[in-house]
Protein backbone atom coordinates (compact mmCIF):
# COMPACT_ATOMS: atom_id res chain seq x y z
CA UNK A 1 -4.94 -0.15 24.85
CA UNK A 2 -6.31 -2.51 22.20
CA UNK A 3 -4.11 -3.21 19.08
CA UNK A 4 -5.39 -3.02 15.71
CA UNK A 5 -6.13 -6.55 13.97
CA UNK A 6 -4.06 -6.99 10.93
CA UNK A 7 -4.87 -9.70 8.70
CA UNK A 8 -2.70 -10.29 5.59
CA UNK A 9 -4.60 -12.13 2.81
CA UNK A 10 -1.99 -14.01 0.18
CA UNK A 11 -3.78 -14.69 -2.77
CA UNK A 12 -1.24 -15.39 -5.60
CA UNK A 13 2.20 -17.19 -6.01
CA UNK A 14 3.32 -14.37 -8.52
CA UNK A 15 6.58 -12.46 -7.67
CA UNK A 16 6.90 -8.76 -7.86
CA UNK A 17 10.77 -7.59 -8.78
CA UNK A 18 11.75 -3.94 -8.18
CA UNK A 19 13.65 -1.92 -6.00
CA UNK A 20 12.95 -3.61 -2.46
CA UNK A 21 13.68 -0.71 -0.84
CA UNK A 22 11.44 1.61 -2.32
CA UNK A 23 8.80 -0.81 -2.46
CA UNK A 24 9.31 -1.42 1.14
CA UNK A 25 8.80 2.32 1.93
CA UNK A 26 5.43 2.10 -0.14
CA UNK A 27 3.82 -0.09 1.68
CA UNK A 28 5.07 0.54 4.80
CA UNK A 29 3.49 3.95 4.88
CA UNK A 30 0.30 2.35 4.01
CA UNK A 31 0.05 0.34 6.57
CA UNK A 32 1.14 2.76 9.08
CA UNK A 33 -1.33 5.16 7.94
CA UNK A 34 -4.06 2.68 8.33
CA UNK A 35 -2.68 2.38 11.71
CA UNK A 36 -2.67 5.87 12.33
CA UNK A 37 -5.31 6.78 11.40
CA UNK A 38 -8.38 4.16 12.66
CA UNK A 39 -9.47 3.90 16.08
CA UNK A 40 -7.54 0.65 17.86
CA UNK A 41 -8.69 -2.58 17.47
CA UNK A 42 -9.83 -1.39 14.16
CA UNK A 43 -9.17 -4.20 11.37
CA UNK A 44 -6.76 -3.53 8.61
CA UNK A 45 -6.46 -5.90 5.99
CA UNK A 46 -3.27 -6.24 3.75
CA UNK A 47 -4.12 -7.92 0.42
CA UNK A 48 -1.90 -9.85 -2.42
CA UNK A 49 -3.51 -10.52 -5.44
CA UNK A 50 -3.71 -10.92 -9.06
CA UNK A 51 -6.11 -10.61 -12.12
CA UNK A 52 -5.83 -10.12 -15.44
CA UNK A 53 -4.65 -6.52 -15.59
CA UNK A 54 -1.65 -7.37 -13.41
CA UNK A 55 -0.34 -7.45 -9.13
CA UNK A 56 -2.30 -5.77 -6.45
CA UNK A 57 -1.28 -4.40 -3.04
CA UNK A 58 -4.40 -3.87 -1.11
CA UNK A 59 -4.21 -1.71 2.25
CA UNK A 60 -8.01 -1.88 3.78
CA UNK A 61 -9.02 -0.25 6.91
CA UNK A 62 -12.62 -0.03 8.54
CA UNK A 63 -11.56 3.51 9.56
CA UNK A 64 -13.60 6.62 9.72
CA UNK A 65 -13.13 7.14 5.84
CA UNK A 66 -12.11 10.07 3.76
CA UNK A 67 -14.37 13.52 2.51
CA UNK A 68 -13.96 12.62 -1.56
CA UNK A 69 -13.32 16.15 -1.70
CA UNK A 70 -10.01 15.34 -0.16
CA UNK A 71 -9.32 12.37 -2.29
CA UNK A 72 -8.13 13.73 -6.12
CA UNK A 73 -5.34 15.92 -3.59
CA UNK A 74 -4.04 13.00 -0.72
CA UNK A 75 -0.93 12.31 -2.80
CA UNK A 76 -0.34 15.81 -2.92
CA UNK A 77 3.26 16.50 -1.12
CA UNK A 78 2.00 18.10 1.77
CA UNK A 79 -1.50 18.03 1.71
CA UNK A 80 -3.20 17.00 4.96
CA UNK A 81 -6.63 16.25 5.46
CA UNK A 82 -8.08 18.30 8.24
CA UNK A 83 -6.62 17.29 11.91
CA UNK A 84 -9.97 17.14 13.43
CA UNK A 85 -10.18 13.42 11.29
CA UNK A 86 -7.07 12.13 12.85
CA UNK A 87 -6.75 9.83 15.93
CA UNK A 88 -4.41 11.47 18.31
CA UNK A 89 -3.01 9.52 21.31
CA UNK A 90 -0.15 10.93 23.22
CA UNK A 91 2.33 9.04 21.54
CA UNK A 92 1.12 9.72 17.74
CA UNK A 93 3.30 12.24 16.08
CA UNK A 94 0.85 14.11 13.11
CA UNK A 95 2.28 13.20 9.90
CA UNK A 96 3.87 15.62 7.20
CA UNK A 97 1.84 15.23 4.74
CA UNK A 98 4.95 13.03 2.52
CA UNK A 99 3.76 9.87 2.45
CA UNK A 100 1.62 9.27 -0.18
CA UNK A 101 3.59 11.29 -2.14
CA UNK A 102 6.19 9.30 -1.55
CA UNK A 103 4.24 6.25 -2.42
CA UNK A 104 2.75 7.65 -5.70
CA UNK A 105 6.62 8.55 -6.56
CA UNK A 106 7.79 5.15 -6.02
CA UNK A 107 4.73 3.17 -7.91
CA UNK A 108 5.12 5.23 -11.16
CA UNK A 109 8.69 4.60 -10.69
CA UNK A 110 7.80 0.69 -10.62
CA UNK A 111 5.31 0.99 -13.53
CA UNK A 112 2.24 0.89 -11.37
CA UNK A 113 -0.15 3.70 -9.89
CA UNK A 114 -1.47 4.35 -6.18
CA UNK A 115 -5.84 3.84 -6.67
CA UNK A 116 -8.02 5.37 -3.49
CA UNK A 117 -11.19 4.04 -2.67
CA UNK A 118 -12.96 5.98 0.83
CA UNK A 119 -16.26 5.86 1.82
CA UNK A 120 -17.26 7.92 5.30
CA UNK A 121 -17.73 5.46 8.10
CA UNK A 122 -16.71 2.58 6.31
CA UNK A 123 -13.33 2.64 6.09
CA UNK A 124 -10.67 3.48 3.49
CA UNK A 125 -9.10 1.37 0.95
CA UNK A 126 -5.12 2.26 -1.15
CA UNK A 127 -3.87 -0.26 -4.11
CA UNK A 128 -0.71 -0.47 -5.64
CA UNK A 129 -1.98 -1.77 -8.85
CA UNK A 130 1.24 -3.10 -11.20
CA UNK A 131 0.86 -3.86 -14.87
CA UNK A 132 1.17 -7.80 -15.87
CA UNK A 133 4.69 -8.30 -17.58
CA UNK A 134 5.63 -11.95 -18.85
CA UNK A 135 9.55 -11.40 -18.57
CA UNK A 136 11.86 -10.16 -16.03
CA UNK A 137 13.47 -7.19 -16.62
CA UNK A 138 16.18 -6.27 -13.87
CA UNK A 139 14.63 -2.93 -12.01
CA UNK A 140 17.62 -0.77 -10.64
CA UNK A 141 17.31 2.83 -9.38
CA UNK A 142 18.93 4.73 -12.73
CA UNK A 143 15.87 2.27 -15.01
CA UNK A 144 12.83 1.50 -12.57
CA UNK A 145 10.95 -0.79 -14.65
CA UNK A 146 8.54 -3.43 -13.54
CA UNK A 147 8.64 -7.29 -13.99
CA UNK A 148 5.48 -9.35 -12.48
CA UNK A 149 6.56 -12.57 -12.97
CA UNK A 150 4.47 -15.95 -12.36
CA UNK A 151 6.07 -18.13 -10.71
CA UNK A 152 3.78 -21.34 -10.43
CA UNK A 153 5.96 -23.70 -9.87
CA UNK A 154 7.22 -22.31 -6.42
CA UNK A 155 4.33 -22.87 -4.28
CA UNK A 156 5.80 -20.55 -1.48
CA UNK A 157 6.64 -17.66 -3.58
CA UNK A 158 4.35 -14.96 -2.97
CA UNK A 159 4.82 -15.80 1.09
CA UNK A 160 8.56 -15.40 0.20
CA UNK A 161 7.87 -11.32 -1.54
CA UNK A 162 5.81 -10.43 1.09
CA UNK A 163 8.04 -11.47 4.05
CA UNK A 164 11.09 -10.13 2.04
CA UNK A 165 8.90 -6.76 1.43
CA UNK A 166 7.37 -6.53 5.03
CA UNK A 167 10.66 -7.27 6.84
């Protein structure tokens, strides 16, 4: 069977500080979801990136897309969209409907909020957009606060989150 093409795009140096674990979790289930639910050898595309309004976690798949009437309710604990839209193989275990939840949880515990862009046979698109902050604050699990920190001077920095974050 054909594997899915993953391409990770690294587009800023800037550091994200929080609660690795969580954060971990986040995008983890984005990236499995993309997986699991686009054809294989479908391209996913895993995007780092700033602008003026702060950090950005893009998740991109060329997937079958969403129904928008589905969208305002995906983050919804248990809310599945219909099972006729998801690839099943023999191995794929249908999901519980969690996962976004879970991911919405842990981005307004980090400051930030979970943004879904779908468009039917295109593909679907999830961004963890966090707020710009010009100091660190230390983020623990009793006072989840976010620090985006730019870090110019480290050339590797933004390589070093995403490794620490994806590993």
């Amino acid at each position: 069977e054909q594997q899915h093409q993953i391409e990770l795009q690294l587009e800023t140096n800037s550091s994200l500080y929080g609660i690795a674990e969580e954060l971990h979790s986040a995008f983890a289930n984005l990236i499995f979801n993309a997986v699991r639910h686009t054809p294989a050898g479908s391209q996913i595309t895993i995007r780092w990136y700033t602008d003026q309004v702060g950090l950005h976690v893009a998740v991109a798949d060329n997937g079958p897309g969403i129904p928008a009437q589905h969208l305002p309710r995906l983050t919804e604990r248990f809310y599945r969209v219909e099972r006729s839209r998801q690839r099943v193989t023999q191995d794929y275990q249908r999901g519980t409907g969690l996962g976004l939840a879970i991911v919405k949880h842990v981005m307004q515990r980090h400051g930030g909020q979970l943004r879904i862009e779908s468009e039917i046979g295109e593909g679907s698109c999830f961004y963890c957009d966090f707020p710009a902050v010009k100091e660190y604050r230390p983020v623990t699990p009793a006072s989840s606060q976010l620090a985006v920190a730019a870090n110019e001077e480290s050339e590797s920095a933004g390589e070093e989150t995403a490794a620490r974050l994806a590993g």
